[in-house]
PDB file of N, CA and C in Angstrom:
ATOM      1  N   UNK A   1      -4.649 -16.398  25.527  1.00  0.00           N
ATOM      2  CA  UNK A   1      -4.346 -16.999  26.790  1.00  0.00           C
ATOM      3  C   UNK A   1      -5.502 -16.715  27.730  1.00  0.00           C
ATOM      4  N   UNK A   2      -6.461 -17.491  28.400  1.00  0.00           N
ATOM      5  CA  UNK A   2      -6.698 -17.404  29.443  1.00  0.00           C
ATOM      6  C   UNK A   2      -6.474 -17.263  30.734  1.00  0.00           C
ATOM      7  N   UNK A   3      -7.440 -16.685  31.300  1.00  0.00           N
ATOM      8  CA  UNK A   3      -6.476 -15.976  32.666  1.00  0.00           C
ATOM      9  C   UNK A   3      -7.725 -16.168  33.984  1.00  0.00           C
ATOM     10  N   UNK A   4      -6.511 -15.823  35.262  1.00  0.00           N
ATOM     11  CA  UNK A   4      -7.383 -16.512  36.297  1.00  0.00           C
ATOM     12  C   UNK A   4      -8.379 -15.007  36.973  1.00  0.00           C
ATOM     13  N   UNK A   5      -8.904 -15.278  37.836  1.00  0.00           N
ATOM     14  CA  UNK A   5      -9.807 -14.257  38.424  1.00  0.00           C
ATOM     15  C   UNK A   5      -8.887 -12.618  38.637  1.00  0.00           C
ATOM     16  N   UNK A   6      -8.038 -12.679  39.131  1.00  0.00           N
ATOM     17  CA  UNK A   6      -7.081 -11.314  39.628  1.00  0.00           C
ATOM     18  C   UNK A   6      -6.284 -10.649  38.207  1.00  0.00           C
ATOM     19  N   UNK A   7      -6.243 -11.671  37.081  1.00  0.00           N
ATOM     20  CA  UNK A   7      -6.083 -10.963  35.726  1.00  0.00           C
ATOM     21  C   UNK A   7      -8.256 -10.251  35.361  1.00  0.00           C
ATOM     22  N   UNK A   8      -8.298 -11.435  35.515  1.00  0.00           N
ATOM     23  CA  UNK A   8     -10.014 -10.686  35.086  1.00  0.00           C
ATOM     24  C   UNK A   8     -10.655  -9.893  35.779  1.00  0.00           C
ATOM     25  N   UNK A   9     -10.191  -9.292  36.958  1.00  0.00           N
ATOM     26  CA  UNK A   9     -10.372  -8.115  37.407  1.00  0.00           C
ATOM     27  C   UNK A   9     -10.032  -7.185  37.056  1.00  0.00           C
ATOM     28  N   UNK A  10      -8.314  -6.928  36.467  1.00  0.00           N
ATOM     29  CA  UNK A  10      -7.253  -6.454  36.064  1.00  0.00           C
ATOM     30  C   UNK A  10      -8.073  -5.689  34.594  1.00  0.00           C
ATOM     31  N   UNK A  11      -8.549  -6.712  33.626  1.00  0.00           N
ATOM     32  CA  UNK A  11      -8.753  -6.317  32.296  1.00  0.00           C
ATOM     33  C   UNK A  11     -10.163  -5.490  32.630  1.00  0.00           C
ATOM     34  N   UNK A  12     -11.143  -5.852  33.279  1.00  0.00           N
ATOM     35  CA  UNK A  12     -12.407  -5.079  33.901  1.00  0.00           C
ATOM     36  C   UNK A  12     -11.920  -3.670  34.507  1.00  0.00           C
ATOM     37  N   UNK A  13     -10.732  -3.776  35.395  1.00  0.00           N
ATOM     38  CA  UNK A  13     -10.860  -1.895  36.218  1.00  0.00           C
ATOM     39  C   UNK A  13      -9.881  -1.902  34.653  1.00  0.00           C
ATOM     40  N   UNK A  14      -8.972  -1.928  34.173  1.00  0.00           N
ATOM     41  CA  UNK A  14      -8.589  -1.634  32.793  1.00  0.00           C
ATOM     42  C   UNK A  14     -10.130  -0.850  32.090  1.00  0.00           C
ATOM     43  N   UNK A  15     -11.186  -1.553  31.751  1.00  0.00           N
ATOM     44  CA  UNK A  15     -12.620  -0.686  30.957  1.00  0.00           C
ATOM     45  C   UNK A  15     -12.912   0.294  31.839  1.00  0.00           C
ATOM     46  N   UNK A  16     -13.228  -0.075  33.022  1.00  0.00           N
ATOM     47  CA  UNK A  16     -13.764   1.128  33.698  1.00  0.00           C
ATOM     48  C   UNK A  16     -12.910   2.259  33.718  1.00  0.00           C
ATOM     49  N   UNK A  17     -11.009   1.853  33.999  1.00  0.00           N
ATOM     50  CA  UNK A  17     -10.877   3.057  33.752  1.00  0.00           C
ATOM     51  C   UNK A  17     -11.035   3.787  32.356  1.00  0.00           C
ATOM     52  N   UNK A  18     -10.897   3.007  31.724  1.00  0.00           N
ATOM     53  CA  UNK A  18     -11.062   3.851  29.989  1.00  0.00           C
ATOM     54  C   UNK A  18     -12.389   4.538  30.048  1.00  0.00           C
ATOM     55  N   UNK A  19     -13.648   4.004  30.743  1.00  0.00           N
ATOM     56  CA  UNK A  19     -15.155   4.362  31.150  1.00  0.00           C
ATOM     57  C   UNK A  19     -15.069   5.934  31.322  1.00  0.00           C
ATOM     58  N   UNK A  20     -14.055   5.943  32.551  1.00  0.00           N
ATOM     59  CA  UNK A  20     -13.924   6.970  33.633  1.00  0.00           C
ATOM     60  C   UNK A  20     -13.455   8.107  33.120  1.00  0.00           C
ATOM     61  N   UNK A  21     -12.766   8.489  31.865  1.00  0.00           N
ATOM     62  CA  UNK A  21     -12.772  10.128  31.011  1.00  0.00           C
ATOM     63  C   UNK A  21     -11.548   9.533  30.272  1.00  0.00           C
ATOM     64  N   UNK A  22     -11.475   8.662  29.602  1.00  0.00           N
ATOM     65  CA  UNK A  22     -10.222   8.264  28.676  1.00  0.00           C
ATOM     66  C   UNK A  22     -11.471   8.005  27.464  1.00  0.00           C
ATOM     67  N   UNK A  23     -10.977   9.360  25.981  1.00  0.00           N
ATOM     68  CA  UNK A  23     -11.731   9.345  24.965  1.00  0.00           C
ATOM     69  C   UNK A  23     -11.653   7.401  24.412  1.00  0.00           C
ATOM     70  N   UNK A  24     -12.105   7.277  23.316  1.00  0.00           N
ATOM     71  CA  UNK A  24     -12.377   6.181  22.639  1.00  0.00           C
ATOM     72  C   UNK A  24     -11.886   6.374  21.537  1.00  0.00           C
ATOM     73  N   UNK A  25     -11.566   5.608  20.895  1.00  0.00           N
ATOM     74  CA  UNK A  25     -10.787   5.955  19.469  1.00  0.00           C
ATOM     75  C   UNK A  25      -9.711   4.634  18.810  1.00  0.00           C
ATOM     76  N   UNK A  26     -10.164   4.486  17.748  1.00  0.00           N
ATOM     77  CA  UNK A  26      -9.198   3.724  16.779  1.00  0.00           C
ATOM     78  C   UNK A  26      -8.076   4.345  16.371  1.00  0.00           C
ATOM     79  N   UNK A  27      -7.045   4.120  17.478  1.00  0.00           N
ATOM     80  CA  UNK A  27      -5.841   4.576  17.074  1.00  0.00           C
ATOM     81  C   UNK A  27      -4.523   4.054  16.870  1.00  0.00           C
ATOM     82  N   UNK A  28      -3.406   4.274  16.140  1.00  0.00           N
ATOM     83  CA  UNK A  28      -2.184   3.544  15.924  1.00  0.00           C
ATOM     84  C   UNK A  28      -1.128   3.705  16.774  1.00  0.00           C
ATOM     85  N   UNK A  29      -1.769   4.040  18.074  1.00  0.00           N
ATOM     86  CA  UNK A  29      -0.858   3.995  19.608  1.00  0.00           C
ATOM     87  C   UNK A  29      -0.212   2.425  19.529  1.00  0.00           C
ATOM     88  N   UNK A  30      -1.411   0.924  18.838  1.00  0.00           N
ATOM     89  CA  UNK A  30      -1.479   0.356  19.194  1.00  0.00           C
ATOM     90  C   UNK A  30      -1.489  -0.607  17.790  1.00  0.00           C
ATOM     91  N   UNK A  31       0.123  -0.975  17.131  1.00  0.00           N
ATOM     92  CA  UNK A  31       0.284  -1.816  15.829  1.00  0.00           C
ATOM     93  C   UNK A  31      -0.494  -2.719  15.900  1.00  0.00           C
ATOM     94  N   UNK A  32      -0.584  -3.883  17.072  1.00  0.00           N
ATOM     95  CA  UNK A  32      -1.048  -5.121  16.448  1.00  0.00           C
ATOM     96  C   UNK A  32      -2.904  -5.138  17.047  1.00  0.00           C
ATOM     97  N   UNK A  33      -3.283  -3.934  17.418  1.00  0.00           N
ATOM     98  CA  UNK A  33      -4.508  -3.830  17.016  1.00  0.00           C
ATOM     99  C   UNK A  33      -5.048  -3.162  15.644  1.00  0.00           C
ATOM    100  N   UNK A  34      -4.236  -2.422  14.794  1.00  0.00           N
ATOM    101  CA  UNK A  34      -4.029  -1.609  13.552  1.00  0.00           C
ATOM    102  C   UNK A  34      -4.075  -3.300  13.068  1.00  0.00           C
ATOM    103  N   UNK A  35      -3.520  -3.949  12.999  1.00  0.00           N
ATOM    104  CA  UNK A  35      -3.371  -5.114  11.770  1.00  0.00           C
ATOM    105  C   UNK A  35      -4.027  -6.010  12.512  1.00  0.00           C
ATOM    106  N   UNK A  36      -5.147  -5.862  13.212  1.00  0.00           N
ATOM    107  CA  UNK A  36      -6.249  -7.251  13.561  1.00  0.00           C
ATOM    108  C   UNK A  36      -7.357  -6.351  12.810  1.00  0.00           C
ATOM    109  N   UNK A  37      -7.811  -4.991  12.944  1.00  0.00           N
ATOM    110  CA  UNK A  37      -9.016  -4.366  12.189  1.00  0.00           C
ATOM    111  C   UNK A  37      -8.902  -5.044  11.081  1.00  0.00           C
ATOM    112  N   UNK A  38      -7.530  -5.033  10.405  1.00  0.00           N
ATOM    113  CA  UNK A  38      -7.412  -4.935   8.487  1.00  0.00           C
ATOM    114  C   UNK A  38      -7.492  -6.352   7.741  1.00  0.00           C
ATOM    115  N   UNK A  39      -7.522  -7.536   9.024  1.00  0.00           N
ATOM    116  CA  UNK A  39      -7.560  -8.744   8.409  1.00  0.00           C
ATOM    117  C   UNK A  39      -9.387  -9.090   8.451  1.00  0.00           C
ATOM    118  N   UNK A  40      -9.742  -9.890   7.337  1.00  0.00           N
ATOM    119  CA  UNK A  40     -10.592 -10.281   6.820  1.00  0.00           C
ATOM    120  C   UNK A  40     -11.802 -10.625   8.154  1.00  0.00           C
ATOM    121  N   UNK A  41     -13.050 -10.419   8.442  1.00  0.00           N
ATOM    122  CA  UNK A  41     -13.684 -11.146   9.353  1.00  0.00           C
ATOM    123  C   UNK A  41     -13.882 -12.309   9.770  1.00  0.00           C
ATOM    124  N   UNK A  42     -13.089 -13.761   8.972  1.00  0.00           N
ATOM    125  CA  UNK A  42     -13.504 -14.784   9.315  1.00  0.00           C
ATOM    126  C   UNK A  42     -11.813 -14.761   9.897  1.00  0.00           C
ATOM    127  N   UNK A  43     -10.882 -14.378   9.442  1.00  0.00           N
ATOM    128  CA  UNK A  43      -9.300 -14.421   9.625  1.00  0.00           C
ATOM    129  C   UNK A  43      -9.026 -14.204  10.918  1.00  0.00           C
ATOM    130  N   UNK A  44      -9.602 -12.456  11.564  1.00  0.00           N
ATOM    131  CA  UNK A  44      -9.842 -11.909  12.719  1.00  0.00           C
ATOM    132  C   UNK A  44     -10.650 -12.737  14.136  1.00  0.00           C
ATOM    133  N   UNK A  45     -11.782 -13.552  13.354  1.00  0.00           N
ATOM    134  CA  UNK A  45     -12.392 -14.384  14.200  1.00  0.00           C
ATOM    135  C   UNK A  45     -11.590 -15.644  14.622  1.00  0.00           C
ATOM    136  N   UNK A  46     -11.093 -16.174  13.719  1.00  0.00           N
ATOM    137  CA  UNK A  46     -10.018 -17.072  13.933  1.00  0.00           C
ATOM    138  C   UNK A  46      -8.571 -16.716  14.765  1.00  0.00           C
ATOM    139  N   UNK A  47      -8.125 -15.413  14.488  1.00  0.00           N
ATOM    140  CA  UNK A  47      -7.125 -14.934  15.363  1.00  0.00           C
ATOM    141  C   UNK A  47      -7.349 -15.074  16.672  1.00  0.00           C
ATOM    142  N   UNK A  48      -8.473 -14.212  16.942  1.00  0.00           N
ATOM    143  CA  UNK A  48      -8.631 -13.915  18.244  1.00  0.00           C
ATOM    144  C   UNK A  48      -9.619 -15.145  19.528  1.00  0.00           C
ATOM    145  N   UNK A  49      -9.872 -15.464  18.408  1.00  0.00           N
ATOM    146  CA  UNK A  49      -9.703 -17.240  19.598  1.00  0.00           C
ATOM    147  C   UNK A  49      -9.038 -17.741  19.657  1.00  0.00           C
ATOM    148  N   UNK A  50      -7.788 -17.680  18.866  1.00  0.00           N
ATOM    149  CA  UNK A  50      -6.606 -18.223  19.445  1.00  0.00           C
ATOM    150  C   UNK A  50      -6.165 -17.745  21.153  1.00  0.00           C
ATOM    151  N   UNK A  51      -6.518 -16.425  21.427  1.00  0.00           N
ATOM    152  CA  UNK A  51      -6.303 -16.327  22.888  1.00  0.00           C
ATOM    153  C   UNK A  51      -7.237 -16.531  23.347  1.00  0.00           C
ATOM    154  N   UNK A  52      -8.794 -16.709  23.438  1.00  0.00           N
ATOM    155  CA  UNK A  52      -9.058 -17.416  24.334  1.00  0.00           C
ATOM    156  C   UNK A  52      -8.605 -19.313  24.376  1.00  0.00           C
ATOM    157  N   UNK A  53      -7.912 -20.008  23.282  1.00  0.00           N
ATOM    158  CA  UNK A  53      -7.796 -21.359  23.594  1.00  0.00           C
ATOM    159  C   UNK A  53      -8.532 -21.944  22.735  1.00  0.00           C
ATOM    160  N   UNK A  54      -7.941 -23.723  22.579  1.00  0.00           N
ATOM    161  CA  UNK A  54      -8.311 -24.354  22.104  1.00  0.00           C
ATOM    162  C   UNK A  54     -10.170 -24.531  22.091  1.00  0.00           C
ATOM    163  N   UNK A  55     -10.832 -24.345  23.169  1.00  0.00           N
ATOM    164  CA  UNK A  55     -12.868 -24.178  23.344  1.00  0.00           C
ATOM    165  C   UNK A  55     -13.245 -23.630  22.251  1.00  0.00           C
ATOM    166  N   UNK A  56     -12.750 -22.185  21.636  1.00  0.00           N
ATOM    167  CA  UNK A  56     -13.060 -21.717  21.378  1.00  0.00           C
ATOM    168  C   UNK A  56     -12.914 -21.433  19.220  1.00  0.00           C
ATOM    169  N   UNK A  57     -14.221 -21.445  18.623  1.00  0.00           N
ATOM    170  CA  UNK A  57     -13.744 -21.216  17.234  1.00  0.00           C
ATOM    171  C   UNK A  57     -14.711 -20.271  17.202  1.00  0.00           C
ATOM    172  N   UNK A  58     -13.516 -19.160  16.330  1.00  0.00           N
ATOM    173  CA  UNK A  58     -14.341 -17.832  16.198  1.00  0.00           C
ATOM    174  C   UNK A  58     -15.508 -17.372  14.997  1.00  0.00           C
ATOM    175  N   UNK A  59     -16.367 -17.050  15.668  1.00  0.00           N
ATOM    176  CA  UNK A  59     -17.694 -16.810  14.529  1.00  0.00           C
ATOM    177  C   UNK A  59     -17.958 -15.237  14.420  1.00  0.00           C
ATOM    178  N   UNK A  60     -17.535 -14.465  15.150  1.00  0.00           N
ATOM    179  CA  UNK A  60     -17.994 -13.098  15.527  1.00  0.00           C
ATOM    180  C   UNK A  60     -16.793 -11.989  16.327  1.00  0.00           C
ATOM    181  N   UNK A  61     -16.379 -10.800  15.886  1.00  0.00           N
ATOM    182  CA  UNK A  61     -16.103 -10.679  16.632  1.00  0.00           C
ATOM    183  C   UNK A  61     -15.977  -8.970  16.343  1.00  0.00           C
ATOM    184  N   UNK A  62     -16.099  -7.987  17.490  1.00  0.00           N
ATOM    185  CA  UNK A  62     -16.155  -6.547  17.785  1.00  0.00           C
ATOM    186  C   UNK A  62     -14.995  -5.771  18.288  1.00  0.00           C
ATOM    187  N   UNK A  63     -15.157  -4.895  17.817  1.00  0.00           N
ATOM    188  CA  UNK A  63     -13.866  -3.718  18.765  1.00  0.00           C
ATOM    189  C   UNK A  63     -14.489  -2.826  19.104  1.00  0.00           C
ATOM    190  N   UNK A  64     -14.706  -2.980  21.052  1.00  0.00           N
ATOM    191  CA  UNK A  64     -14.855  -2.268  21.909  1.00  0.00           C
ATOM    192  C   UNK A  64     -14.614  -0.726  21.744  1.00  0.00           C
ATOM    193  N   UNK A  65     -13.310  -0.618  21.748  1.00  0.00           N
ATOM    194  CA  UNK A  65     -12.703   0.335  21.814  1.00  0.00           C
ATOM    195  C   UNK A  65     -10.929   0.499  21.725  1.00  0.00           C
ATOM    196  N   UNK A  66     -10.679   1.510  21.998  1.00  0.00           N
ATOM    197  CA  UNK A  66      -9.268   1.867  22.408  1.00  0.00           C
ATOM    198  C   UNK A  66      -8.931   2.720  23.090  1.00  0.00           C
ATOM    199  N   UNK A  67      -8.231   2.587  24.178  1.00  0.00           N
ATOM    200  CA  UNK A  67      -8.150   3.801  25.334  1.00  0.00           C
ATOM    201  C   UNK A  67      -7.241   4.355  24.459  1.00  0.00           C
ATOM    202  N   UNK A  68      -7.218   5.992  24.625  1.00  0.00           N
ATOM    203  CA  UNK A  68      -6.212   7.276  24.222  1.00  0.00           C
ATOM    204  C   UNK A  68      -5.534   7.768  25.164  1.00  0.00           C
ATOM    205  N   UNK A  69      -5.754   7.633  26.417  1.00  0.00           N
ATOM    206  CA  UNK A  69      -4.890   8.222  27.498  1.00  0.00           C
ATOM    207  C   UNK A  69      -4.909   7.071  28.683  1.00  0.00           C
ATOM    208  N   UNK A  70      -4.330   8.004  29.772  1.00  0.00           N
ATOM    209  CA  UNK A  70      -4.237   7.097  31.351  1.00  0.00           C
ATOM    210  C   UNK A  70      -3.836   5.693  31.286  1.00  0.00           C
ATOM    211  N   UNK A  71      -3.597   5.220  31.925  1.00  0.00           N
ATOM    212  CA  UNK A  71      -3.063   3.750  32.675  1.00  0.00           C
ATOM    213  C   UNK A  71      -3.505   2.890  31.228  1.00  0.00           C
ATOM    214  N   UNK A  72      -4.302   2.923  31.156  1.00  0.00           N
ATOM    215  CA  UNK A  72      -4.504   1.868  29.758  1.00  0.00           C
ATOM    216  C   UNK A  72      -4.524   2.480  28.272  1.00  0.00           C
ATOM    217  N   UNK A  73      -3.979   3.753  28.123  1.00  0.00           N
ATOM    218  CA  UNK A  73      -3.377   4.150  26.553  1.00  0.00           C
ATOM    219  C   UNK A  73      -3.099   3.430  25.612  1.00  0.00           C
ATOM    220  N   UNK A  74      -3.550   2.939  24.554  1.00  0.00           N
ATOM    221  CA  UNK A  74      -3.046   1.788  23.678  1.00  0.00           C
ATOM    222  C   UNK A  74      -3.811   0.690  23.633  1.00  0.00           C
ATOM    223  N   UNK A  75      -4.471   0.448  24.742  1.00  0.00           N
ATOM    224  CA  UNK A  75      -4.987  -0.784  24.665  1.00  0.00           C
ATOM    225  C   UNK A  75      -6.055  -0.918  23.878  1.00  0.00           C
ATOM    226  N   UNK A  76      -6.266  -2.299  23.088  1.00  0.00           N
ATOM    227  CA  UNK A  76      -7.478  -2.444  22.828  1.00  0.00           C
ATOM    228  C   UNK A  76      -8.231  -3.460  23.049  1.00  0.00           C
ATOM    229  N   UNK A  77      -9.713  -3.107  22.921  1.00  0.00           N
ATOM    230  CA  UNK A  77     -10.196  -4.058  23.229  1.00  0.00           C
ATOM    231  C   UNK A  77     -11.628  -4.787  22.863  1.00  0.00           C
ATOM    232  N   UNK A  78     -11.314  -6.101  22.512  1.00  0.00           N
ATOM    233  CA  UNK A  78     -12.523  -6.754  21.312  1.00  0.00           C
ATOM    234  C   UNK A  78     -13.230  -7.744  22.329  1.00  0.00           C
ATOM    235  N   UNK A  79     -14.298  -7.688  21.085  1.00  0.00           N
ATOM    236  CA  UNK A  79     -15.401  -9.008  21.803  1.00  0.00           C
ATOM    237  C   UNK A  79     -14.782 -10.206  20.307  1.00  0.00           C
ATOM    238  N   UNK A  80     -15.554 -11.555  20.908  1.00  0.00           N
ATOM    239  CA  UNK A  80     -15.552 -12.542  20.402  1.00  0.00           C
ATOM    240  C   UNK A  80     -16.611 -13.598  20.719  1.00  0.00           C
ATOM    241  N   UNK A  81     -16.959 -13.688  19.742  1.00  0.00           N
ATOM    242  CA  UNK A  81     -18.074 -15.443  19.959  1.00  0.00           C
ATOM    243  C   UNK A  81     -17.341 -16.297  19.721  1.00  0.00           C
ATOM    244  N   UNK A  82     -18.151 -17.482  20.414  1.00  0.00           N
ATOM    245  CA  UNK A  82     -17.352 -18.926  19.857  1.00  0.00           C
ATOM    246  C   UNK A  82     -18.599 -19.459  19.142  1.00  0.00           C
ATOM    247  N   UNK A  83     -17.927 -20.276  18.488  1.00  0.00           N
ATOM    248  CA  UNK A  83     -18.812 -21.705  18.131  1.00  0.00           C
ATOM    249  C   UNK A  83     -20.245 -22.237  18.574  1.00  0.00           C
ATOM    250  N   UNK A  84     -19.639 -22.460  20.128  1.00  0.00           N
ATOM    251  CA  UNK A  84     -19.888 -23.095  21.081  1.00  0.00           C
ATOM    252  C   UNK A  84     -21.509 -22.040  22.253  1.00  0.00           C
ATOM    253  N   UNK A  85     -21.339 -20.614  21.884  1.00  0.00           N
ATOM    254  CA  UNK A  85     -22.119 -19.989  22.281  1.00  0.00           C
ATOM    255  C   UNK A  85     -21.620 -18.984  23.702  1.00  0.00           C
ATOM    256  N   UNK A  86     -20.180 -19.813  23.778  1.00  0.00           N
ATOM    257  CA  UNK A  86     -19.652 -18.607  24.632  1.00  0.00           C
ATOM    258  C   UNK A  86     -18.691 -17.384  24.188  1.00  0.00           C
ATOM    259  N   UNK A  87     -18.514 -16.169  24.551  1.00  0.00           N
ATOM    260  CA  UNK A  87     -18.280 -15.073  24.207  1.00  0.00           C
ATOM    261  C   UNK A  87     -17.578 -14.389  25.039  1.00  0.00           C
ATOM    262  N   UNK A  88     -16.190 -13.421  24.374  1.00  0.00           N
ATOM    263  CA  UNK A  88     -15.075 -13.418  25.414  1.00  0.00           C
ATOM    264  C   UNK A  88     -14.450 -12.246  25.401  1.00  0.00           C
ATOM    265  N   UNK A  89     -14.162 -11.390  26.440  1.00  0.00           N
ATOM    266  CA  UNK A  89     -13.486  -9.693  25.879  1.00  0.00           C
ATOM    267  C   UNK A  89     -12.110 -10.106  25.730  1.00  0.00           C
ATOM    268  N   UNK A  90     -11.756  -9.502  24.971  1.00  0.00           N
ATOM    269  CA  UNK A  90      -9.973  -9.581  24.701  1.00  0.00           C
ATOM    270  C   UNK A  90      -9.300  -7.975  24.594  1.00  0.00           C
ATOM    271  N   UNK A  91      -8.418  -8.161  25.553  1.00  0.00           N
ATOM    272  CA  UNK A  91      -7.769  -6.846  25.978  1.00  0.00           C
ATOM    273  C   UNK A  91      -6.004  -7.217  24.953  1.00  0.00           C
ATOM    274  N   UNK A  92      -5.740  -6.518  24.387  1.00  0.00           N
ATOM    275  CA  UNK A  92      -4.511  -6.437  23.671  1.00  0.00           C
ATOM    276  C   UNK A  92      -3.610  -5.421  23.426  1.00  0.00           C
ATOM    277  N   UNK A  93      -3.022  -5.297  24.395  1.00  0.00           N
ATOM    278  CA  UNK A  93      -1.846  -3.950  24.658  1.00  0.00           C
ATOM    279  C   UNK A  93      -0.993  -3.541  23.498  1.00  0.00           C
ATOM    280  N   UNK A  94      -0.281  -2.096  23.575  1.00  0.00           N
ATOM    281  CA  UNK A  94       0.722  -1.938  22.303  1.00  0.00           C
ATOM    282  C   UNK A  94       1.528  -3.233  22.429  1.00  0.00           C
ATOM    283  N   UNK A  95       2.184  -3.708  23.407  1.00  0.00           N
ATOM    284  CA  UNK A  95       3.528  -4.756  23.085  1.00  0.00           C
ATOM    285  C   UNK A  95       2.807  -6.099  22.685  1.00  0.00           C
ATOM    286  N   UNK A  96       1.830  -5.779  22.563  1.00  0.00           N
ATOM    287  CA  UNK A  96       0.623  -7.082  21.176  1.00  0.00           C
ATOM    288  C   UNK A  96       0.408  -8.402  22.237  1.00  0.00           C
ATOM    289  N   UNK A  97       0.617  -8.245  23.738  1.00  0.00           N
ATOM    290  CA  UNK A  97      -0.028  -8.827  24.872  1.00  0.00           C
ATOM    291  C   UNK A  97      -1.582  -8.743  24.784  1.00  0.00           C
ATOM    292  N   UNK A  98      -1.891 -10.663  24.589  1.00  0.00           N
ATOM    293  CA  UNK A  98      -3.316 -10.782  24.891  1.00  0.00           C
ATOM    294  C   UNK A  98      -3.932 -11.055  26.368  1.00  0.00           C
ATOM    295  N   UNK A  99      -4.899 -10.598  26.642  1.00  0.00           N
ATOM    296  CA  UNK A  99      -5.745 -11.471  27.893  1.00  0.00           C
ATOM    297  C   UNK A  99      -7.374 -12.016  27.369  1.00  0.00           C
ATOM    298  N   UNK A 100      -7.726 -12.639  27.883  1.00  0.00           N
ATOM    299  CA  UNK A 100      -9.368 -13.096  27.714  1.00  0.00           C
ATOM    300  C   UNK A 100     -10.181 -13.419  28.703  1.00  0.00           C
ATOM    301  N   UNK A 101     -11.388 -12.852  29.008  1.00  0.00           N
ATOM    302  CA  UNK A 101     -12.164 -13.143  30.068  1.00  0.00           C
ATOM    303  C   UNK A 101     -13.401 -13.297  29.251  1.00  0.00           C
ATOM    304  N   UNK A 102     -14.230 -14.501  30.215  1.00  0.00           N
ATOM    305  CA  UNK A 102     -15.573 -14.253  29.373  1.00  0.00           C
ATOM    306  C   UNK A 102     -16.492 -13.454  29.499  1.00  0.00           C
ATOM    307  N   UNK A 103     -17.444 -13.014  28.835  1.00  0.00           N
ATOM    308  CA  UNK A 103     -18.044 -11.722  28.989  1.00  0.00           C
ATOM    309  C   UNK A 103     -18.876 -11.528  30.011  1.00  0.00           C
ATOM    310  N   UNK A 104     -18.946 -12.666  30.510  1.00  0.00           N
ATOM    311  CA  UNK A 104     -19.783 -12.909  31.755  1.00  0.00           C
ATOM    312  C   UNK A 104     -19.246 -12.167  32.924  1.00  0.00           C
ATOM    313  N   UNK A 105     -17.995 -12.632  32.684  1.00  0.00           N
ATOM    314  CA  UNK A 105     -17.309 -12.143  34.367  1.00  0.00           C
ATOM    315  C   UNK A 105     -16.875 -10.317  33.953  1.00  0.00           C
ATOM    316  N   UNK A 106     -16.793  -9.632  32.725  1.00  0.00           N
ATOM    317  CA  UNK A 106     -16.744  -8.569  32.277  1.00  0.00           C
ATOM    318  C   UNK A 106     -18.020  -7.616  32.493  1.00  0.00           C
ATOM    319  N   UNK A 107     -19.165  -8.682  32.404  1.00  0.00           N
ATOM    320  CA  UNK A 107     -20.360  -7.819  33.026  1.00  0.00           C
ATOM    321  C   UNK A 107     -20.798  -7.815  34.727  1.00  0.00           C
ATOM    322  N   UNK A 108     -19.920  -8.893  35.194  1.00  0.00           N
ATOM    323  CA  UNK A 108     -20.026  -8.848  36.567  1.00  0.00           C
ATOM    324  C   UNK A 108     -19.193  -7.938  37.160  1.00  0.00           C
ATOM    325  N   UNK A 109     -18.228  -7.558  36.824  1.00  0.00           N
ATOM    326  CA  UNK A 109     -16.877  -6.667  37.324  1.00  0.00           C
ATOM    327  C   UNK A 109     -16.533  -5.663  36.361  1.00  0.00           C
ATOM    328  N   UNK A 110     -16.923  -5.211  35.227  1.00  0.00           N
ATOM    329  CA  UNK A 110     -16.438  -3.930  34.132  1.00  0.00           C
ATOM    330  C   UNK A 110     -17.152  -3.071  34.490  1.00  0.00           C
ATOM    331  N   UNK A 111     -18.259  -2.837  35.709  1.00  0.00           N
ATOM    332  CA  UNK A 111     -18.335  -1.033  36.097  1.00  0.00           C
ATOM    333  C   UNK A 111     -19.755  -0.696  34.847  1.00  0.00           C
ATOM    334  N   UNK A 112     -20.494  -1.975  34.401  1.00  0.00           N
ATOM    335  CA  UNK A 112     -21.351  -1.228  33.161  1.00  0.00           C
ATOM    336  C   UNK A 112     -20.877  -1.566  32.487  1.00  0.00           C
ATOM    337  N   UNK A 113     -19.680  -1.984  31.530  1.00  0.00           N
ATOM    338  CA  UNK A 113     -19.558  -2.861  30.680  1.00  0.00           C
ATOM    339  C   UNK A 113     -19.757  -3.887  30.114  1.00  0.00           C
ATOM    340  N   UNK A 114     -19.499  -3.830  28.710  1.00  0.00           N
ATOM    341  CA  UNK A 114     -20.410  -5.541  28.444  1.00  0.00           C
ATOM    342  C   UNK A 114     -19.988  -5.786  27.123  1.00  0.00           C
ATOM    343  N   UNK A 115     -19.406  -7.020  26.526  1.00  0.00           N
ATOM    344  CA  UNK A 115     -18.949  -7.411  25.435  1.00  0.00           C
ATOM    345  C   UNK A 115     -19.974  -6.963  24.141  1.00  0.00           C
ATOM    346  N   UNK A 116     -19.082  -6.918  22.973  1.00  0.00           N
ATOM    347  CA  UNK A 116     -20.232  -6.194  22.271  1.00  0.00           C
ATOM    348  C   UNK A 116     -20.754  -5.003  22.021  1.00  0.00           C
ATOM    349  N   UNK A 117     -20.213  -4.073  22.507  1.00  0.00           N
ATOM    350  CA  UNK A 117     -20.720  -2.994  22.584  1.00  0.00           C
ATOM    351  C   UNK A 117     -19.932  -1.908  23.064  1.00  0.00           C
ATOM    352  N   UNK A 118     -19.600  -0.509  21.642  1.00  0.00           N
ATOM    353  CA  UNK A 118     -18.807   0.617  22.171  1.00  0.00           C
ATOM    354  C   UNK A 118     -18.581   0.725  23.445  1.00  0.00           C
ATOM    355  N   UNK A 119     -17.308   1.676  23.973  1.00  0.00           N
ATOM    356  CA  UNK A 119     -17.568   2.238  25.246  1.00  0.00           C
ATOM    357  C   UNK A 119     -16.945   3.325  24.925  1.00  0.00           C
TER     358      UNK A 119
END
């Protein structure tokens, strides 16, 4: 699902706070990020453009991270390419809630963050 500016702020102070002293870690706080790692890379790429929308067909895609503590515990959160050359963070909570922003507006507002790349 795509989302408007005040969600894409939302998923940005979401990184920063994980930034801000919440370890990093692949953990099973968070099922339906446990069963997006384990599916195949072209399967996963295809999943996860499903939340950003029809624009988008997936060619690529990363795991950020996973917060372990504070306000965003559980969450995780991936990069994605499209097709098309645009590229999108996807935040996906334990209750397997997606959001998507493009990485653009993630490097304008994530505090130092940037699709693609540990935090």
């Amino acid at each position: 699902m795509r989302i408007g500016w005040g969600a894409a702020i939302t998923l940005a102070a979401g990184l920063a706070s994980v930034a801000a002293g919440a370890a990093v870690v692949s953990s099973p706080k968070n099922d339906f990020n446990a069963a997006i790692e384990k599916m195949a890379p072209a399967d996963r790429a295809a999943y996860l453009a499903q939340t950003v929308g029809l624009t988008c067909i997936g060619t690529q895609t990363f795991l950020m991270g996973v917060a372990d503590s504070g306000a965003e515990e559980g969450n995780a959160y991936w990069s994605v390419a499209c097709l098309d050359g645009t590229s999108f963070a996807i935040q996906i909570d334990p209750l397997g809630r997606q959001v998507a922003v493009p990485c653009s507006v993630l490097a304008d507002t994530g505090k130092g963050k940037e699709c693609f790349k540990k935090f």
